[in-house]
N, C-alpha and C. Protein backbone atom coordinates (compact mmCIF):
# COMPACT_ATOMS: atom_id res chain seq x y z
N UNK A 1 60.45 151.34 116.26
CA UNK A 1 59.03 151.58 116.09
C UNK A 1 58.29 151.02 117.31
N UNK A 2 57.32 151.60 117.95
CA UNK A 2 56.60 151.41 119.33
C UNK A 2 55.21 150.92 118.65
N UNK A 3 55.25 149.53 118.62
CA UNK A 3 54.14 149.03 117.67
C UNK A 3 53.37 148.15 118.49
N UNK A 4 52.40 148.39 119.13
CA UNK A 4 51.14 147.50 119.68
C UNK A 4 50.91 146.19 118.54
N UNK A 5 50.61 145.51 119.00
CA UNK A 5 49.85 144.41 117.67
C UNK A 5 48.61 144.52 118.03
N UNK A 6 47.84 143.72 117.15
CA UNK A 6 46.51 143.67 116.75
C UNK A 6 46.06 142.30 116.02
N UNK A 7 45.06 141.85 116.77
CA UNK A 7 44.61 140.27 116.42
C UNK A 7 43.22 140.62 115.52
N UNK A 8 43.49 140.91 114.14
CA UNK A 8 42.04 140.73 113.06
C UNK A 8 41.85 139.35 112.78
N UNK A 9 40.35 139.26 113.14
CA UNK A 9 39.82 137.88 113.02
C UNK A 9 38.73 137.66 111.70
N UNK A 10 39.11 137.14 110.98
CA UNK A 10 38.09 137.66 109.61
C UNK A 10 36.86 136.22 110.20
N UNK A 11 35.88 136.18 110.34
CA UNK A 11 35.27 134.79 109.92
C UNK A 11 33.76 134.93 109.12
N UNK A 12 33.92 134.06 108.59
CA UNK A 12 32.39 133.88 107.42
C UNK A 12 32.16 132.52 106.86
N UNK A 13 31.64 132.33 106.25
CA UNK A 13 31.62 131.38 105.57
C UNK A 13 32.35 131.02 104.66
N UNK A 14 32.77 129.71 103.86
CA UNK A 14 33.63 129.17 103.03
C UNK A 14 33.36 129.96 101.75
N UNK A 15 34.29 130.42 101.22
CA UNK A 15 33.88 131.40 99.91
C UNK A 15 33.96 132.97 100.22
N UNK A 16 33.45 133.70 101.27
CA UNK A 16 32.98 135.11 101.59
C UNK A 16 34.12 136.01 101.54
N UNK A 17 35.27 135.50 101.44
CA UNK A 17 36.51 136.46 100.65
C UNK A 17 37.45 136.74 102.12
N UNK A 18 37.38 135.93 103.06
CA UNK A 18 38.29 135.94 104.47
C UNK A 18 39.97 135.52 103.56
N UNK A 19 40.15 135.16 102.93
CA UNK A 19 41.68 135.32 103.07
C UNK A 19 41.99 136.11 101.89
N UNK A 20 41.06 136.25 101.11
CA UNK A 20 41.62 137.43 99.68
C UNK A 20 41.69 138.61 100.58
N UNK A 21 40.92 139.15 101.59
CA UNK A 21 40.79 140.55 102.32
C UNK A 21 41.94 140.20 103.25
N UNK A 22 42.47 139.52 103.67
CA UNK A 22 43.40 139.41 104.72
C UNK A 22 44.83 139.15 104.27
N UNK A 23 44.67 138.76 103.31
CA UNK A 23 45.94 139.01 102.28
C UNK A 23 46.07 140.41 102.06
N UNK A 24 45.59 141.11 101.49
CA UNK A 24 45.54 142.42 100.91
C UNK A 24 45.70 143.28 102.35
N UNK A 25 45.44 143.14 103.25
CA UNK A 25 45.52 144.00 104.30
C UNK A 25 47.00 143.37 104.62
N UNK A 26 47.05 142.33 104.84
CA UNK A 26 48.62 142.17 105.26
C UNK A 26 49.68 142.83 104.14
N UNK A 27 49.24 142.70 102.86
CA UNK A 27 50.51 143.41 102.17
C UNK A 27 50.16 145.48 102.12
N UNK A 28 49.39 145.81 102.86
CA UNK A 28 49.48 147.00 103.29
C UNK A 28 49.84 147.07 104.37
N UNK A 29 49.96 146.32 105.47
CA UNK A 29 50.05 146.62 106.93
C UNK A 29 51.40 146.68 106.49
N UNK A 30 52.36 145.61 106.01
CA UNK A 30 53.68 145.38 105.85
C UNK A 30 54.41 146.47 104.57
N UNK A 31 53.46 147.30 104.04
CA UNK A 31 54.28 148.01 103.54
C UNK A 31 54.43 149.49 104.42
N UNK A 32 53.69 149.72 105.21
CA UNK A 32 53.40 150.24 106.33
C UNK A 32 54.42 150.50 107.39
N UNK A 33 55.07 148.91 107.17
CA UNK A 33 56.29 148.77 108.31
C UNK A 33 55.93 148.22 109.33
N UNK A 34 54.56 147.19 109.40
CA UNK A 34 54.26 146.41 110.67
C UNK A 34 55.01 145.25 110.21
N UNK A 35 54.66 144.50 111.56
CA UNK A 35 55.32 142.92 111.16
C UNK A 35 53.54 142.67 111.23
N UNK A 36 53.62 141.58 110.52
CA UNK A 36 52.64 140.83 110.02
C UNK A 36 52.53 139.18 109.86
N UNK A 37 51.68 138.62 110.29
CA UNK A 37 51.74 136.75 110.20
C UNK A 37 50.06 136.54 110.04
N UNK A 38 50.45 136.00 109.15
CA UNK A 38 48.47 135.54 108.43
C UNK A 38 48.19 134.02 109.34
N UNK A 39 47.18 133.88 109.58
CA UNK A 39 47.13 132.39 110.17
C UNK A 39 45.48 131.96 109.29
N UNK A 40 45.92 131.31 108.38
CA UNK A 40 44.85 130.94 107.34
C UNK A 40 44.38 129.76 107.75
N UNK A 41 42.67 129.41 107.67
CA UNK A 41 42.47 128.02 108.17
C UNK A 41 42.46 127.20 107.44
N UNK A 42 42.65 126.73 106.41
CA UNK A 42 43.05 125.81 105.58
C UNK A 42 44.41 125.51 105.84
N UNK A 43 45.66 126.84 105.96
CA UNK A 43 46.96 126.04 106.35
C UNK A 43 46.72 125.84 107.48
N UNK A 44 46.42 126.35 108.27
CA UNK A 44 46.54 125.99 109.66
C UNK A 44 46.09 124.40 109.77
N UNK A 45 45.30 123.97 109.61
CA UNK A 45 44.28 122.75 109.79
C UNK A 45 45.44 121.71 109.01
N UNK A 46 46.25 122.21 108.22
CA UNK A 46 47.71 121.04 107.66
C UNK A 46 48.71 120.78 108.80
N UNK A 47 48.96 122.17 109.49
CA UNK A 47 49.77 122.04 109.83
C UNK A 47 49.91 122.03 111.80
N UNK A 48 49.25 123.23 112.08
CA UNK A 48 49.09 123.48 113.82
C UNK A 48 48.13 122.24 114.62
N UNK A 49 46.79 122.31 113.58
CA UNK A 49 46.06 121.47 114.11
C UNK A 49 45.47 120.21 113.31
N UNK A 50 46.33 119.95 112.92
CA UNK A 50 46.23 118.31 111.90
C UNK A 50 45.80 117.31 112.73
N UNK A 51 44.95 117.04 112.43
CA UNK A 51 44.64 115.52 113.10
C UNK A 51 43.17 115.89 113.79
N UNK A 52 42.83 117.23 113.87
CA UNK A 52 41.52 117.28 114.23
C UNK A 52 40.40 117.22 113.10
N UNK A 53 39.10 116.88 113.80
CA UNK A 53 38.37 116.54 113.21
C UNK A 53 37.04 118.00 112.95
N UNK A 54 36.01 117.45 112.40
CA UNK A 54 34.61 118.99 112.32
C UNK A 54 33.62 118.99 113.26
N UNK A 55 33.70 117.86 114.40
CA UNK A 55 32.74 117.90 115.95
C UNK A 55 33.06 119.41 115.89
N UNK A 56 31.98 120.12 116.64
CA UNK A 56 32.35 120.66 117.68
C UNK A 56 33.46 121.35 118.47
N UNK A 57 33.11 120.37 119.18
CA UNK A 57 34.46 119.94 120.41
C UNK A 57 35.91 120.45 119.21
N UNK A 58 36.21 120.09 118.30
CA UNK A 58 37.49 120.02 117.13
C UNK A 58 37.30 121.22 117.11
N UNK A 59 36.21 122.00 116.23
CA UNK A 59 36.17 123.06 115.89
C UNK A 59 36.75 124.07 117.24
N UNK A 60 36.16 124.12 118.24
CA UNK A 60 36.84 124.70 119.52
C UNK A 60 37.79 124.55 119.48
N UNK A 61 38.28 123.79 119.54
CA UNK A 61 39.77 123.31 120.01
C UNK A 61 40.69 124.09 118.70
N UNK A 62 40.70 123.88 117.42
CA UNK A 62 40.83 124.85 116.13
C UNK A 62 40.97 126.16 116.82
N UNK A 63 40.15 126.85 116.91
CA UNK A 63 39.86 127.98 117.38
C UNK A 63 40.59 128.59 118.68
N UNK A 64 40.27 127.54 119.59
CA UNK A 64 41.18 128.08 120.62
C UNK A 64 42.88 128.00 120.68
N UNK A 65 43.43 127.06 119.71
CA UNK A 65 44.60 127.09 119.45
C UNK A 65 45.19 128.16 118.19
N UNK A 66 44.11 128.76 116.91
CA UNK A 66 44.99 129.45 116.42
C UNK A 66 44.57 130.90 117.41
N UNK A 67 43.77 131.11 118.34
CA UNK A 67 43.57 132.05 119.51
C UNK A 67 44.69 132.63 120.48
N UNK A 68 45.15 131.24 120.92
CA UNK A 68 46.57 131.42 121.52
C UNK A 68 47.72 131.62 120.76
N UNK A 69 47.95 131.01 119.81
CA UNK A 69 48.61 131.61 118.73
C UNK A 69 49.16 133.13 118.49
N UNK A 70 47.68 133.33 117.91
CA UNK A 70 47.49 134.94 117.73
C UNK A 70 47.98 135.83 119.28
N UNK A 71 47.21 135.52 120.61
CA UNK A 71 47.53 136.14 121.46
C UNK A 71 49.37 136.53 121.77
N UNK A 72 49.87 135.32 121.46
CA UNK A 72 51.78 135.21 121.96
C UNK A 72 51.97 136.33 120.79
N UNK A 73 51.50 136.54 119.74
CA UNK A 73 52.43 137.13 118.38
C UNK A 73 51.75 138.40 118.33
N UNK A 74 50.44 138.72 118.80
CA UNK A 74 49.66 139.66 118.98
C UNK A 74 50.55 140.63 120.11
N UNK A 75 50.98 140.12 121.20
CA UNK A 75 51.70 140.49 122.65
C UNK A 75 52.68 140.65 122.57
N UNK A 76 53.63 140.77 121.46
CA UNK A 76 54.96 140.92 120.59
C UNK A 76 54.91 142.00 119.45
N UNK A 77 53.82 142.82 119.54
CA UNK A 77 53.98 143.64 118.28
C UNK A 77 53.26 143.29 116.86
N UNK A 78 53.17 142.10 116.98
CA UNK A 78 52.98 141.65 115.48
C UNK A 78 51.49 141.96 115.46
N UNK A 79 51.16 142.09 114.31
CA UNK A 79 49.79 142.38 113.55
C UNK A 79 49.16 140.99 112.77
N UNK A 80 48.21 139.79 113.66
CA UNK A 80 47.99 138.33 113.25
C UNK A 80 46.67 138.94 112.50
N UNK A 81 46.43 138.23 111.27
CA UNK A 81 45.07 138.23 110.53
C UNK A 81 45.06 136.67 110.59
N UNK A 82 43.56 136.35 110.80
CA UNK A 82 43.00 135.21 111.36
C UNK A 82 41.93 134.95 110.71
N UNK A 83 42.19 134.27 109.11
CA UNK A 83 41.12 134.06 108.71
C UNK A 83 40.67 132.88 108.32
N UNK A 84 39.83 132.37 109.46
CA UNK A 84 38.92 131.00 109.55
C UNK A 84 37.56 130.74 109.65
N UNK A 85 36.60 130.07 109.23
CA UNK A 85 35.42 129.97 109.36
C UNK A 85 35.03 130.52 110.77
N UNK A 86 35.48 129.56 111.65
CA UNK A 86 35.16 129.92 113.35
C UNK A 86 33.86 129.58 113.31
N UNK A 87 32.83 128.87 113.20
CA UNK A 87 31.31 129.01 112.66
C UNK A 87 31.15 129.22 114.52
N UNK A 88 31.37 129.15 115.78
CA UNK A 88 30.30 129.47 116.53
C UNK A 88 31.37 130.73 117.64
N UNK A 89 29.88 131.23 117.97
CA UNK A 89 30.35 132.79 118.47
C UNK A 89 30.74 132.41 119.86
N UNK A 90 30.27 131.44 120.80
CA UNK A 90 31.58 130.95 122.09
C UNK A 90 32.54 131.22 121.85
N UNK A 91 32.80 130.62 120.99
CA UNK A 91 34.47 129.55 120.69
C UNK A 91 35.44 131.68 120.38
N UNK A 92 34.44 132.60 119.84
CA UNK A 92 35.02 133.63 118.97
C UNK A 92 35.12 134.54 120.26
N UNK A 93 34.26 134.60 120.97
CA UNK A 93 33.89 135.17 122.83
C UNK A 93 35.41 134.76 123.37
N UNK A 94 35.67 133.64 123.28
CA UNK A 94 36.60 133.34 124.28
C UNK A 94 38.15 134.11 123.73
N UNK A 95 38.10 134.06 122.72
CA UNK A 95 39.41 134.15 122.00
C UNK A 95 39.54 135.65 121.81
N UNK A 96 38.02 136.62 122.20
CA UNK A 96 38.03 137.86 122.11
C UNK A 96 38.47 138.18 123.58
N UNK A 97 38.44 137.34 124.33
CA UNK A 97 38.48 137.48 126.04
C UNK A 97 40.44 137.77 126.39
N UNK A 98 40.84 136.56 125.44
CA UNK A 98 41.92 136.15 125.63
C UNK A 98 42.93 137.46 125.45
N UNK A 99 42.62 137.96 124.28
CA UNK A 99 43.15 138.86 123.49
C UNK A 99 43.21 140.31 123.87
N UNK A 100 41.77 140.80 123.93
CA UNK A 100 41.58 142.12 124.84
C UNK A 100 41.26 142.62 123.77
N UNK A 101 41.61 143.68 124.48
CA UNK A 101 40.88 145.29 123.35
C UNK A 101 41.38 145.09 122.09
N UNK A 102 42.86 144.65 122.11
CA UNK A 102 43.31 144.66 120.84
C UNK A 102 43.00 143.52 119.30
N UNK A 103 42.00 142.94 119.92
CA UNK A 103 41.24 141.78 118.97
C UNK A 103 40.05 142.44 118.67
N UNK A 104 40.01 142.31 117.56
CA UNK A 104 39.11 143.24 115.97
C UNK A 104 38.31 142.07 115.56
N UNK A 105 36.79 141.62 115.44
CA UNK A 105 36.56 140.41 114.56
C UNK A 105 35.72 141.27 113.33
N UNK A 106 36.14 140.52 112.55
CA UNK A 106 35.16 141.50 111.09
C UNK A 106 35.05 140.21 110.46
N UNK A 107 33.54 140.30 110.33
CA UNK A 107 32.63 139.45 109.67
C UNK A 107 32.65 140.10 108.24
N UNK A 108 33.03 138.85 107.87
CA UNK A 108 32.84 139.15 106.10
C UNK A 108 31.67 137.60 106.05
N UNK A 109 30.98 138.72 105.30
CA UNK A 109 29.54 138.62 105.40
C UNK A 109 28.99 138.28 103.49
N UNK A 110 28.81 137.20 102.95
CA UNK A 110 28.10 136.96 102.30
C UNK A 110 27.53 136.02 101.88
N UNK A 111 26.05 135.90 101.28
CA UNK A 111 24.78 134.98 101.43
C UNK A 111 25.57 133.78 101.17
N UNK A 112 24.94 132.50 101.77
CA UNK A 112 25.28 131.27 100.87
C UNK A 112 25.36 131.12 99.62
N UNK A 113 24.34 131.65 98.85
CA UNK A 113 23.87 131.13 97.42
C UNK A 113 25.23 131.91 96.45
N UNK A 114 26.18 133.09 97.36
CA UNK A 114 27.15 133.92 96.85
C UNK A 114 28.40 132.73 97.27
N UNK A 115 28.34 132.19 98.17
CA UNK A 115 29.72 131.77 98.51
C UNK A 115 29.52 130.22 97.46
N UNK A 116 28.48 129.93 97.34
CA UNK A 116 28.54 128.37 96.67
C UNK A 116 29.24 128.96 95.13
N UNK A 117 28.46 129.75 94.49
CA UNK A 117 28.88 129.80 93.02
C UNK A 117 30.28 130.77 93.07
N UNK A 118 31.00 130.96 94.30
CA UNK A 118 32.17 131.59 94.02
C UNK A 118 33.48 130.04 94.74
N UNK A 119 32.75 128.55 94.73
CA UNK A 119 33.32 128.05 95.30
C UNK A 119 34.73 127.28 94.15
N UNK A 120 35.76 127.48 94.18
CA UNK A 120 36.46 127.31 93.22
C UNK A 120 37.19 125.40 93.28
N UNK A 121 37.05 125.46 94.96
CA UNK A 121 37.30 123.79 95.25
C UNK A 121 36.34 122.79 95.15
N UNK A 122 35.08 123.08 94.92
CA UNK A 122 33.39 122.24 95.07
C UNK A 122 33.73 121.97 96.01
N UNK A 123 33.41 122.47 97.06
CA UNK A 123 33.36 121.70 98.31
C UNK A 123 31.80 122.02 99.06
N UNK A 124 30.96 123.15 98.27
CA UNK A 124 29.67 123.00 98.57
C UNK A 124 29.17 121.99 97.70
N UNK A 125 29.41 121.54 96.63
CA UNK A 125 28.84 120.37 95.73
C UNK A 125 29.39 119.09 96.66
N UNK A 126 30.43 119.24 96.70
CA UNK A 126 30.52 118.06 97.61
C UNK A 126 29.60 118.03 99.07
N UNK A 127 29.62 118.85 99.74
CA UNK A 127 28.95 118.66 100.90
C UNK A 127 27.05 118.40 100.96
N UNK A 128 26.97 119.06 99.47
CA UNK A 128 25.25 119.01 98.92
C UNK A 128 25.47 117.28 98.49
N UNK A 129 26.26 116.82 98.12
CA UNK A 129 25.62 115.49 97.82
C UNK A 129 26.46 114.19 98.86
N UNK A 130 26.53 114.83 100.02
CA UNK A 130 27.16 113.81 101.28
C UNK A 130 28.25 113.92 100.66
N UNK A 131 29.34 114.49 100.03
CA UNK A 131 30.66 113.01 100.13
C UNK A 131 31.28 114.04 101.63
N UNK A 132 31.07 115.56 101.78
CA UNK A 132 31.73 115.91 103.12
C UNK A 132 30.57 115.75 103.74
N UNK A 133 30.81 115.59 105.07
CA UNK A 133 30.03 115.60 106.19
C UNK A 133 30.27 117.17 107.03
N UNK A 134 29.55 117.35 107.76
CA UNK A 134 30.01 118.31 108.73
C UNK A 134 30.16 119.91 107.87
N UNK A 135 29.68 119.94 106.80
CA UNK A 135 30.30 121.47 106.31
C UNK A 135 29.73 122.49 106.49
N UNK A 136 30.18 123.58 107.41
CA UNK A 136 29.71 124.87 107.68
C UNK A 136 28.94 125.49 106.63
N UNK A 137 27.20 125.62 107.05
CA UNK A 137 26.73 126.39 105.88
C UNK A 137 25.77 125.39 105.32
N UNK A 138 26.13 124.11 105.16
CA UNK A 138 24.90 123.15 104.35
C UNK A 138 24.47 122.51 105.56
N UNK A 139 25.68 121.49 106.55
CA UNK A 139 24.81 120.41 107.56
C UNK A 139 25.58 120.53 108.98
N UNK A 140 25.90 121.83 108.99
CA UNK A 140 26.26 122.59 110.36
C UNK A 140 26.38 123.96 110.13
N UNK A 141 26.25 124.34 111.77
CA UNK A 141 25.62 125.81 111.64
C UNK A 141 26.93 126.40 111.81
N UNK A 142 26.50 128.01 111.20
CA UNK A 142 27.24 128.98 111.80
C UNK A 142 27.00 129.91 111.92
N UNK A 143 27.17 130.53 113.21
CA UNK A 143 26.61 132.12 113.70
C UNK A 143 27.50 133.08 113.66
N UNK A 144 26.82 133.80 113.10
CA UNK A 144 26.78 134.71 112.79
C UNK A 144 26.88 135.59 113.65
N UNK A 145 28.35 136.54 113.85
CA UNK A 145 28.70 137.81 114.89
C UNK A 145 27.41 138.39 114.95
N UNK A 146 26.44 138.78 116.29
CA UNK A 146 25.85 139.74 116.46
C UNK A 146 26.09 141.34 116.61
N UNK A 147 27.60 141.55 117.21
CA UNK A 147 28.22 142.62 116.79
C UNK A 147 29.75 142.97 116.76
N UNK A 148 30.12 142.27 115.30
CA UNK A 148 31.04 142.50 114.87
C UNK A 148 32.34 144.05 115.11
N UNK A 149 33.31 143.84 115.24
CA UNK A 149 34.06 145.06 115.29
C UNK A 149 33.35 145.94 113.44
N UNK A 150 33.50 145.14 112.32
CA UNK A 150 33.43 145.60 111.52
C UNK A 150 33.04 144.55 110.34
N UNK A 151 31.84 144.57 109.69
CA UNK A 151 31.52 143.97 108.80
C UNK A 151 31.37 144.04 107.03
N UNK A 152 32.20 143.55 106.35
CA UNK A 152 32.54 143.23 105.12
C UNK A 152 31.29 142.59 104.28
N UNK A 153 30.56 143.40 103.65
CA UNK A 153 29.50 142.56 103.04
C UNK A 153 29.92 142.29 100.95
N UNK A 154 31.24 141.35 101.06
CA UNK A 154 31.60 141.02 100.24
C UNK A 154 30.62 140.56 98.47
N UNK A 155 29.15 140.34 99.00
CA UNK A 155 28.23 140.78 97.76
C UNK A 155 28.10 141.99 97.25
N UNK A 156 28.39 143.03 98.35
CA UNK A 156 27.64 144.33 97.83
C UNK A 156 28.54 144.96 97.96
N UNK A 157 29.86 144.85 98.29
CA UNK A 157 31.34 145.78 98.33
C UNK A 157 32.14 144.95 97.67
N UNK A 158 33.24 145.72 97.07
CA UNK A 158 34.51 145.40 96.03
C UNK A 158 35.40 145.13 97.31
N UNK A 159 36.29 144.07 96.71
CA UNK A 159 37.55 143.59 97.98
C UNK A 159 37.90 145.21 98.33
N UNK A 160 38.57 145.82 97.01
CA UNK A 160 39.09 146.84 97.72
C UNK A 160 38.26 147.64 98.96
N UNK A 161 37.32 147.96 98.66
CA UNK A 161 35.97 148.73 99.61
C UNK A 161 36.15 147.81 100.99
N UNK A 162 36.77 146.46 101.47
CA UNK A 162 36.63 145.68 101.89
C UNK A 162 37.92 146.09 102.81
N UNK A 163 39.14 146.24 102.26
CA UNK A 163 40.40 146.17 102.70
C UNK A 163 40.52 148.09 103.27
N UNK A 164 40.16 148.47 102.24
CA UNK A 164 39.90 149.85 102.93
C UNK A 164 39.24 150.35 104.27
N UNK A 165 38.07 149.55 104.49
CA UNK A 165 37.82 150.00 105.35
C UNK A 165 38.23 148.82 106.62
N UNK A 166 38.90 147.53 106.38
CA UNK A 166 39.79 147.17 107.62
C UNK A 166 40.38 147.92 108.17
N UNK A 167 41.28 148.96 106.97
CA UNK A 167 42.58 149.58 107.28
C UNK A 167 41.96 150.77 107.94
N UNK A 168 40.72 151.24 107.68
CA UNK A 168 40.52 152.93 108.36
C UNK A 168 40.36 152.63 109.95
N UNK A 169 39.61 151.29 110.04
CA UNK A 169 39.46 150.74 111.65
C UNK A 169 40.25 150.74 112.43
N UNK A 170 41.52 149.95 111.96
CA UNK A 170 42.87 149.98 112.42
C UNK A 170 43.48 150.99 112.85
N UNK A 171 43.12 151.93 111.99
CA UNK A 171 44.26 153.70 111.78
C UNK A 171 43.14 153.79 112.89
N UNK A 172 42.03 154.13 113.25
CA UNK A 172 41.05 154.55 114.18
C UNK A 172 41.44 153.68 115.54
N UNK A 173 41.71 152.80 115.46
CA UNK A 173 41.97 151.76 116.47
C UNK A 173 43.40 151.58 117.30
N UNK A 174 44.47 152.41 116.70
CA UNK A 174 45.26 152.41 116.54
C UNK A 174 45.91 154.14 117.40
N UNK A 175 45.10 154.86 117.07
CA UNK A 175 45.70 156.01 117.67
C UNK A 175 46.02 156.58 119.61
């Protein structure tokens, strides 16, 4: 199989459905017959980049390492879904630089007041009454793609409506 890879970068906010949609696209890409490797930021942050912190500076550094990541496995065929907050659009610039044409970012896109009451860990209750510091969304920012490859507005679309139209991008992206 003569298979390009492709670096999908889901980012949104905590809650907005970045790894339920990136799951679901990976178990279509792979029934498909791609190779496929999810780089989730919650595992990731256990395991690649443990020991960093929510500065800034960390968050970059996050970013630019599951970036390179993606690029080596991206440059091998494989098909990386990359779904992490990423809250600032530099840090998402650079890693779109790195990558090339073949890096996709799709903003999955929904309001705060949607991602708090879909939060299943409280970690917006926690961050509303101090015990986290630093949390994307209550007491640090995050910007928001100005123009996204493709945007997921997970309030007003069904996952599936969500994963579907990753996959039509791809097939479009792809030919």
């Amino acid at each position: 199989m003569n298979d390009r890879g492709y670096t999908l970068w889901f980012t949104g906010l905590s809650g907005a459905g970045k790894t339920t949609i990136s799951q679901l696209v990976a178990q279509a890409l792979k029934h498909q017959g791609h190779r496929v490797e999810i780089l989730d930021g919650d595992v990731v942050r256990t395991n690649l980049t443990r020991g960093l912190g929510f500065s800034k500076a960390d968050r970059d550094e996050n970013i630019h390492r599951l970036g390179f990541v993606a690029h080596l496995l991206c440059r091998n065929g494989v098909y990386v879904l990359v779904a992490a907050i990423s809250p600032y659009a530099d840090a998402r610039q650079k890693v779109r630089e790195l990558i090339g044409e073949n890096f996709i970012e799709i903003y999955v896109n929904s309001p705060l007041e949607v991602c708090e009451a879909r939060d299943v860990k409280g970690l917006y209750k926690k961050a509303r009454s101090g015990e986290i510091k630093h949390f994307t969304g209550i007491d640090d920012p995050y910007e928001p793609p100005l123009h996204p490859d493709l945007e997921c507005r997970t309030d007003r679309e069904t996952i599936d409506e969500c994963v579907a139209k990753v996959l039509n991008l791809l097939a479009l992206r792809s030919r």
